[in-house]
Protein backbone atom coordinates (compact mmCIF):
# COMPACT_ATOMS: atom_id res chain seq x y z
CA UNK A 1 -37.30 192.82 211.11
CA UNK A 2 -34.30 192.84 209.06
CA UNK A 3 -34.08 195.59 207.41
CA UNK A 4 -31.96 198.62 205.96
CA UNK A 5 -32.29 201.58 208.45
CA UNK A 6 -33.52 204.01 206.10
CA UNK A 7 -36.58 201.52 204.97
CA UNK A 8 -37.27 201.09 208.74
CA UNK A 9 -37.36 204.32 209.35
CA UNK A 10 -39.90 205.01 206.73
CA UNK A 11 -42.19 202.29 207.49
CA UNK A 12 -42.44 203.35 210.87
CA UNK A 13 -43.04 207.08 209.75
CA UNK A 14 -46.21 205.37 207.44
CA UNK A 15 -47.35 203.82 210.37
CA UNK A 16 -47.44 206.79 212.32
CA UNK A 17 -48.83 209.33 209.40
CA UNK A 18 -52.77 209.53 209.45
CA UNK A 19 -53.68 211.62 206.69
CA UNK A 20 -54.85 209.46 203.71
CA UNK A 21 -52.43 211.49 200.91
CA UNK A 22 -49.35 211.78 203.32
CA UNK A 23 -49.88 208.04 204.18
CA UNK A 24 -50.39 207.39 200.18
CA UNK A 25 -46.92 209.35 199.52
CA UNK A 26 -44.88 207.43 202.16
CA UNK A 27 -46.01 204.05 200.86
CA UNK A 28 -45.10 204.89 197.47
CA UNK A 29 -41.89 205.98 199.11
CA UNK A 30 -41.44 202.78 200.89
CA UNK A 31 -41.91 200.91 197.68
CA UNK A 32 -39.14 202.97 196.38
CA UNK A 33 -37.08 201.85 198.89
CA UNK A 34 -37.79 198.28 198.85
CA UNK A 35 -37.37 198.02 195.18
CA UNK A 36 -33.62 198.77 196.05
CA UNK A 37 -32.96 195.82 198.21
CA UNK A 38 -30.70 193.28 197.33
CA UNK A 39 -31.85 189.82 196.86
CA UNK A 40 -30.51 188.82 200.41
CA UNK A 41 -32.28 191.52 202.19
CA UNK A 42 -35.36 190.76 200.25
CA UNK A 43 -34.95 186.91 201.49
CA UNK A 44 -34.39 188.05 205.12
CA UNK A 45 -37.27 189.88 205.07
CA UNK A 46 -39.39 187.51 203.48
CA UNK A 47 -38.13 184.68 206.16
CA UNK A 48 -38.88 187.04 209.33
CA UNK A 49 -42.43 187.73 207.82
CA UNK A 50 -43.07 183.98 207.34
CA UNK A 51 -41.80 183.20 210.28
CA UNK A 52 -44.37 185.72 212.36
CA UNK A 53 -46.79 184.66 210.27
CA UNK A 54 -46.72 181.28 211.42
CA UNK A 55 -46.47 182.51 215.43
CA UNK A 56 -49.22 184.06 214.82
CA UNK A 57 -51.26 181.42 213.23
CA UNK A 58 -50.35 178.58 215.88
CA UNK A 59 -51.43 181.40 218.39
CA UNK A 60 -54.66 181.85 216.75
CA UNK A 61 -54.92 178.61 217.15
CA UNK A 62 -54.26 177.84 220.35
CA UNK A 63 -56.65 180.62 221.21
CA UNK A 64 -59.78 179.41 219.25
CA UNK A 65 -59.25 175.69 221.27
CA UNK A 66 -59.38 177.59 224.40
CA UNK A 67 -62.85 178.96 223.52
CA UNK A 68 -64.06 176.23 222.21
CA UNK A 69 -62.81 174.12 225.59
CA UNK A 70 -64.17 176.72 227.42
CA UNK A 71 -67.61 176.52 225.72
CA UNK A 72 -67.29 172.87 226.06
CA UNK A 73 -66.86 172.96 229.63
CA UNK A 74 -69.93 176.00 230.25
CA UNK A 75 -72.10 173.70 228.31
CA UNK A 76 -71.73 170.29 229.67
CA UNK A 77 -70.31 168.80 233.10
CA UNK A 78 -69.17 165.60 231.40
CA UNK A 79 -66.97 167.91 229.31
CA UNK A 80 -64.87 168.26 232.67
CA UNK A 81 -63.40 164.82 232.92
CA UNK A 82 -62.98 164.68 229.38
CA UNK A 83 -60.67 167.69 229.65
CA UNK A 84 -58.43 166.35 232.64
CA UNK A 85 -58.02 162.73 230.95
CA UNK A 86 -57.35 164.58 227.87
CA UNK A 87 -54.76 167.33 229.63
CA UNK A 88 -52.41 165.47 232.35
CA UNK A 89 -50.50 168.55 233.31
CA UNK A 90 -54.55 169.82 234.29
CA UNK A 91 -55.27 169.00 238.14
CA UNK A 92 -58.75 168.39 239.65
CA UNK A 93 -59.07 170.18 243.25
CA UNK A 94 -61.22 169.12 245.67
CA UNK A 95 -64.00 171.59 246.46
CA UNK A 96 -64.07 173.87 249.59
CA UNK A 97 -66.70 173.09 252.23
């Protein structure tokens, strides 16, 4: 992330504190610090989040169409040629015998 040294390295100290007050001080600390950023910083950092947001969502995505494709396929053999007209890259192999 883009960000000022000295908020980096107190975010990663609040990630790494485990006791509830300490953790409750170094937040409050961290919004200290981010209530001194600029308005560029604050854009930057805004932008990066958004942006991992978004990876993260298409990911989550992608994942939950694997499972259900992979239900699909567990529950029905038909499901199997729908899948490889559906997916060209996907190649059929002919069983060992």
């Amino acid at each position: 992330m883009p960000m000022p040294e000295d908020l980096g390295d107190a975010v990663r100290e609040a990630r790494r504190i485990t006791d509830h007050e300490g953790k409750r001080r170094q937040s409050q600390y961290v919004g200290k610090l981010m209530r001194s950023l600029n308005e560029d910083e604050v854009a930057a950092l805004r932008t990066a989040l958004e942006m991992h947001r978004g990876v993260n969502k298409s990911e989550t995505a992608r994942l939950h169409w694997i499972e259900r494709t992979r239900e699909q396929l567990l529950a029905d053999d038909a499901a199997l040629t729908e899948f490889t007209a559906l997916t060209p890259a996907s190649t059929r192999r002919k069983a060992a015998r």
